[in-house]
Protein backbone atom coordinates (compact mmCIF):
# COMPACT_ATOMS: atom_id res chain seq x y z
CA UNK A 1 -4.07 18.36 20.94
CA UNK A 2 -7.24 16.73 19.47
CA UNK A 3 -10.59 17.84 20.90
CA UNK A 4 -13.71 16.10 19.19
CA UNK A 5 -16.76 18.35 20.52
CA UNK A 6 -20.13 16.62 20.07
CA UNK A 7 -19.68 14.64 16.91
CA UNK A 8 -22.44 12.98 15.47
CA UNK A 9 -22.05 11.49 11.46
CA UNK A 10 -25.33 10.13 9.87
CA UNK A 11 -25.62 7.88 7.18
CA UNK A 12 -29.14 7.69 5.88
CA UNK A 13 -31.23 6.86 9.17
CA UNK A 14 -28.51 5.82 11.09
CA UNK A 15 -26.45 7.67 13.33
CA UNK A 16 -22.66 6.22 13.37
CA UNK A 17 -21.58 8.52 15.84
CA UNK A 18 -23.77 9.90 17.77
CA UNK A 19 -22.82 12.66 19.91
CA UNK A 20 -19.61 11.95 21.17
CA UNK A 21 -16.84 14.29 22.95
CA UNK A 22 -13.10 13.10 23.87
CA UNK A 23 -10.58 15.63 24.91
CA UNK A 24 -6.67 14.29 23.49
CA UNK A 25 -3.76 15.76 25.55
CA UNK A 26 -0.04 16.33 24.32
CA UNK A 27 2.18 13.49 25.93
CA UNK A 28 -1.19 11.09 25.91
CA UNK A 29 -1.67 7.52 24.38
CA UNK A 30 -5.49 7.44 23.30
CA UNK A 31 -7.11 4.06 22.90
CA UNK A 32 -10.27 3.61 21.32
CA UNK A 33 -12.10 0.47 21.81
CA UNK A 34 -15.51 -1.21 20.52
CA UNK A 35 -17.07 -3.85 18.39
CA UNK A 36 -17.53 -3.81 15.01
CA UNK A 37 -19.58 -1.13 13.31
CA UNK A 38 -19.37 0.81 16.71
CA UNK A 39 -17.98 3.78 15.21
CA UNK A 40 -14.55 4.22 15.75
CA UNK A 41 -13.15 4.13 12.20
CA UNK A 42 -15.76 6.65 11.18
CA UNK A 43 -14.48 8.71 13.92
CA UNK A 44 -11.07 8.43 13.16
CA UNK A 45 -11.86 9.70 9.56
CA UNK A 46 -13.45 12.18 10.46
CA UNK A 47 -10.34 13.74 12.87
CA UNK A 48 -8.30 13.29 9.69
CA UNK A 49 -10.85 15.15 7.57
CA UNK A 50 -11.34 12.17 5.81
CA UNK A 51 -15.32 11.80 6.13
CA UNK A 52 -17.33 14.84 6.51
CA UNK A 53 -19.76 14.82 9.63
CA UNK A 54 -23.73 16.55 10.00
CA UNK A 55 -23.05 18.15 13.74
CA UNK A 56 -19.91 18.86 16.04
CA UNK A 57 -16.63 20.06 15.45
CA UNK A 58 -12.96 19.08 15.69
CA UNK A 59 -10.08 20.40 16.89
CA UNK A 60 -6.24 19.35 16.17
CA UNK A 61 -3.81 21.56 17.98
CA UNK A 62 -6.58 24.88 17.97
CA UNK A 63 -7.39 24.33 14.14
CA UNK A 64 -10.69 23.57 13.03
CA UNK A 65 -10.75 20.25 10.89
CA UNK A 66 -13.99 21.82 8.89
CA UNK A 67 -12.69 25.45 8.53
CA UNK A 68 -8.73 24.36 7.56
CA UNK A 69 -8.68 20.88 6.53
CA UNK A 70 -5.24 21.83 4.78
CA UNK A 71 -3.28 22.76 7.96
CA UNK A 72 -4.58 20.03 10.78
CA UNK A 73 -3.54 17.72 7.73
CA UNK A 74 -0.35 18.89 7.85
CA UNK A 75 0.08 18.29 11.86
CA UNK A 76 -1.30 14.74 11.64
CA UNK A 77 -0.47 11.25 10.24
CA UNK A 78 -2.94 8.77 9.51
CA UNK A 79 -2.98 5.25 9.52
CA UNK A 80 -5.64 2.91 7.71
CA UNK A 81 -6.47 -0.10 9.06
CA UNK A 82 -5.52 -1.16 5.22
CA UNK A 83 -3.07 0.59 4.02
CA UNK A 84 -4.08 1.83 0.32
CA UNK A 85 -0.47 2.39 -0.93
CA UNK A 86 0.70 2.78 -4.58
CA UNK A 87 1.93 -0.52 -5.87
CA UNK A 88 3.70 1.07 -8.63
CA UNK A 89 6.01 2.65 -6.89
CA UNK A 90 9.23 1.28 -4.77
CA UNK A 91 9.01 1.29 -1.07
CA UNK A 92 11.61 3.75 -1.24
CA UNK A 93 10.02 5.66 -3.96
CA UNK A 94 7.04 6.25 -1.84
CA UNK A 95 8.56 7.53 1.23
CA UNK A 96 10.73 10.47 -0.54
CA UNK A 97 6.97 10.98 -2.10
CA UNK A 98 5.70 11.65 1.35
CA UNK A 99 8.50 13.41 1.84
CA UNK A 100 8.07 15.96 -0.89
CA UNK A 101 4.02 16.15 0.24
CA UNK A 102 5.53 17.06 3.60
CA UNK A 103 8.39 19.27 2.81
CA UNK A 104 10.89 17.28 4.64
CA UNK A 105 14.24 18.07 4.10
CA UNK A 106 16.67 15.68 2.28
CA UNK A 107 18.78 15.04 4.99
CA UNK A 108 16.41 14.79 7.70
CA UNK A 109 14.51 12.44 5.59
CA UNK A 110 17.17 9.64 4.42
CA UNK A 111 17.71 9.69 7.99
CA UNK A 112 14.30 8.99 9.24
CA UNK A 113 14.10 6.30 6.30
CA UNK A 114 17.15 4.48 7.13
CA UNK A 115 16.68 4.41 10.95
CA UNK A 116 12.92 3.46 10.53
CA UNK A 117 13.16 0.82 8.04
CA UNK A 118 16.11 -0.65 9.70
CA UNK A 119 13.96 -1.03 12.97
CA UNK A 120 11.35 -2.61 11.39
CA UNK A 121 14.02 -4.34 9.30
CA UNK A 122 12.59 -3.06 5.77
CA UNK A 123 15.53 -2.40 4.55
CA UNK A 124 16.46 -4.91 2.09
CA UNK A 125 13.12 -4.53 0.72
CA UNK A 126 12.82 -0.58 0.15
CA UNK A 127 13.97 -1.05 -3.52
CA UNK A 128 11.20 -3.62 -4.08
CA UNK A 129 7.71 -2.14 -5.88
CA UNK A 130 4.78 -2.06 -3.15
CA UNK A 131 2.76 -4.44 -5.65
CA UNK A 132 5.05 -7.30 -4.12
CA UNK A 133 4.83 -5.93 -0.20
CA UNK A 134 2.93 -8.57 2.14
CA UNK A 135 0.18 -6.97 4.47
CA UNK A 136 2.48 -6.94 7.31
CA UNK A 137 5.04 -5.35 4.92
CA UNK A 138 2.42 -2.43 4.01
CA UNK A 139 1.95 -1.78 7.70
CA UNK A 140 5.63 -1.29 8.08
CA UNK A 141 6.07 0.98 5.49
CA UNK A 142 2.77 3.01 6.11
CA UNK A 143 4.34 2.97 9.97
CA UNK A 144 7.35 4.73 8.55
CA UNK A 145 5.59 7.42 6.10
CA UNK A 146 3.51 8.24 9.09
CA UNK A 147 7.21 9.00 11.36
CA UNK A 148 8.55 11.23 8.29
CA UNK A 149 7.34 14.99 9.17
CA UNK A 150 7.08 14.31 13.24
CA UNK A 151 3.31 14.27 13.54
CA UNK A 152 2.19 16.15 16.72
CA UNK A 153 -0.81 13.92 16.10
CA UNK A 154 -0.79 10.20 15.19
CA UNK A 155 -4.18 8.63 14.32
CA UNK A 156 -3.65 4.60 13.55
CA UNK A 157 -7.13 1.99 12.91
CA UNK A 158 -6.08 -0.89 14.55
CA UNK A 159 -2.29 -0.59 14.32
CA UNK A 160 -1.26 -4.26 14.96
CA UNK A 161 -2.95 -5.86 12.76
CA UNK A 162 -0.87 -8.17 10.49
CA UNK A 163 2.37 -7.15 12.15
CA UNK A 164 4.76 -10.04 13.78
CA UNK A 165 5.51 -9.53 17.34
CA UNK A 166 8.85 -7.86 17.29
CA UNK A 167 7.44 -5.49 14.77
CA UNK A 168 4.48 -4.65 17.73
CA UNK A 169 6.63 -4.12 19.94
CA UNK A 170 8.46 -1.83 17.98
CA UNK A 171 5.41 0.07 17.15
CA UNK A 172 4.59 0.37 20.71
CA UNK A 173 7.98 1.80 21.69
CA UNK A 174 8.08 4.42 19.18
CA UNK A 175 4.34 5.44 20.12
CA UNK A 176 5.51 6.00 23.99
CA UNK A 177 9.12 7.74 22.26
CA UNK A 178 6.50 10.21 20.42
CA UNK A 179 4.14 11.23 23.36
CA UNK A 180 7.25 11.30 25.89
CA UNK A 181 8.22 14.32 22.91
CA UNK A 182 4.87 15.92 23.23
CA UNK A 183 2.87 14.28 20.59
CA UNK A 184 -0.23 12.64 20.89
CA UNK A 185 -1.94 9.15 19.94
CA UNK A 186 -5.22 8.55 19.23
CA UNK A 187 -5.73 4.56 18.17
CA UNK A 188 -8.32 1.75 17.55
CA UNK A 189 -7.93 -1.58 18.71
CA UNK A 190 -9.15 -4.86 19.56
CA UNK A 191 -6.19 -6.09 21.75
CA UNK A 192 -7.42 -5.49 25.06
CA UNK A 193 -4.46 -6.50 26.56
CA UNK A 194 -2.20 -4.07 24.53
CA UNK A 195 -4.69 -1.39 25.30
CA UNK A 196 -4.28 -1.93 29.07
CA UNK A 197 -0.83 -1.55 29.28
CA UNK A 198 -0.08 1.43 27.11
CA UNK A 199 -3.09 3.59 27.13
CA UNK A 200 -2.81 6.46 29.30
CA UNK A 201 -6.60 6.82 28.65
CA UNK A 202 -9.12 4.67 26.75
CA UNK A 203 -12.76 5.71 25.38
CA UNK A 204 -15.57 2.59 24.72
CA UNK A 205 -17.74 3.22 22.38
CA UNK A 206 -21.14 1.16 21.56
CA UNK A 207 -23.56 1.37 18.58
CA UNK A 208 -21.99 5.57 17.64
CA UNK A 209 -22.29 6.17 21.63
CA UNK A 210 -19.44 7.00 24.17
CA UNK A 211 -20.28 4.70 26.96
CA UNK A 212 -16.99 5.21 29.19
CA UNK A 213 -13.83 7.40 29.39
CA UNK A 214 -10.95 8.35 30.99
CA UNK A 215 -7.84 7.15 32.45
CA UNK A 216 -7.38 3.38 32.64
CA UNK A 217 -7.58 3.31 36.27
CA UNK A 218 -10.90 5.50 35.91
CA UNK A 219 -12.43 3.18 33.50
CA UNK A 220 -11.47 -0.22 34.57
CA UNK A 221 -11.10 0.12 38.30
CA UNK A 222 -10.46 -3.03 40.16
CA UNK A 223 -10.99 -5.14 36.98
CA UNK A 224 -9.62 -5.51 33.20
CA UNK A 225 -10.54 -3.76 30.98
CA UNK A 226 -11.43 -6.86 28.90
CA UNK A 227 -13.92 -7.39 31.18
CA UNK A 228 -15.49 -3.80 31.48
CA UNK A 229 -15.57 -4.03 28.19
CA UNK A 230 -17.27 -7.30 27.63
CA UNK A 231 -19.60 -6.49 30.54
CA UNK A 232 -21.33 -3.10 28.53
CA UNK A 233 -20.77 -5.17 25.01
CA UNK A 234 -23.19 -7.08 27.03
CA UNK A 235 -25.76 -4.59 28.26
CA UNK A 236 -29.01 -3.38 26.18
């Protein structure tokens, strides 16, 4: 679903990525783990077509992200790890906005709206402008934009950031609902722990290099993966 072939972004002098090559199956949860400044979010821009990129190319689905931005677009959602919303608008307001963007069809979309927002229990708030949301209330509502057009690829920057833990879970249940339908999820994130238990396959990265990947069992062996982790964090 996504294949990243040898991708390697400069800016100036430095190289953020630096040669890097993951291979995304359909059905497959994707973390992506590292420090700060490692890479990942430039990465994950560059999947979306979000941040151009020097050498390499990227794949969503068989499309290339340089030669048709327009159409792996259209098979993807994107998550910030800030959600930049419009804080004129309504939360409601900005969902039948995606909607339009995507084509969805009226009824298909009230539906996804009112199932969505009553699982995150947004609801009540839908009618309120964005300029008032909280953090964890942008999340939510960039959470259910993403669900509108059934992505076959969801990209999210640290996903639980700012959410409260019945929200999380949520999230993480409706990740595993859209791989078990043949989508796929490719993530950041600093919770280790969440990582472990819901990844089907993890990548590290460290200073724009991949320095392990594969399945969880591949990568962490008879440890955690908080402490491979920390152990090549560690290593010069």
């Amino acid at each position: 679903m996504l294949k990243i072939e040898h991708l390697t972004k400069v800016y100036g002098e430095k190289k953020a990525v630096d040669d890097i090559s993951l291979h995304i199956q359909k059905g497959e949860i994707y973390g992506f783990i590292g420090h700060n400044g490692a890479g990942k979010t430039t990465t994950l821009k560059a999947c979306c077509g979000l941040l151009g990129f020097e050498k390499g190319e990227i794949y969503i689905d068989g499309v290339s992200v340089k030669e048709n931005p327009l159409a792996c677009k259209a098979k993807l959602a994107y998550i910030p790890d800030n959600p930049d919303l419009y804080a004129f608008m309504t939360g409601v307001q900005y969902l039948n906005f995606v909607g339009d963007v995507y084509k969805v069809e009226a009824s298909v979309r009230q539906e996804k709206i009112h199932r969505h927002a009553d699982l995150f229990e947004l609801t009540e708030s839908l009618a309120m402008p964005i300029g008032a949301y909280s953090h964890g209330m942008k999340q939510k509502l960039a959470l259910i934009s993403a669900l509108m057009h059934e992505p076959k690829l969801m990209i999210m920057d640290e996903p639980f950031v700012g959410l409260d833990p019945k929200a999380a879970h949520t999230v993480k249940q409706i990740m595993r609902e859209l791989c078990d339908q043949g989508s796929a999820i490719f993530f950041s994130t600093h919770v280790l722990e969440v990582a472990e238990k819901l990844c089907d396959k993890v990548a590290i990265i460290k200073d724009g290099k991949l320095i392990a990947s594969g399945t969880m069992e591949e990568v962490t062996g008879d440890t955690s993966l908080e402490d491979v982790f920390l152990s090549m964090a560690e290593e010069r």
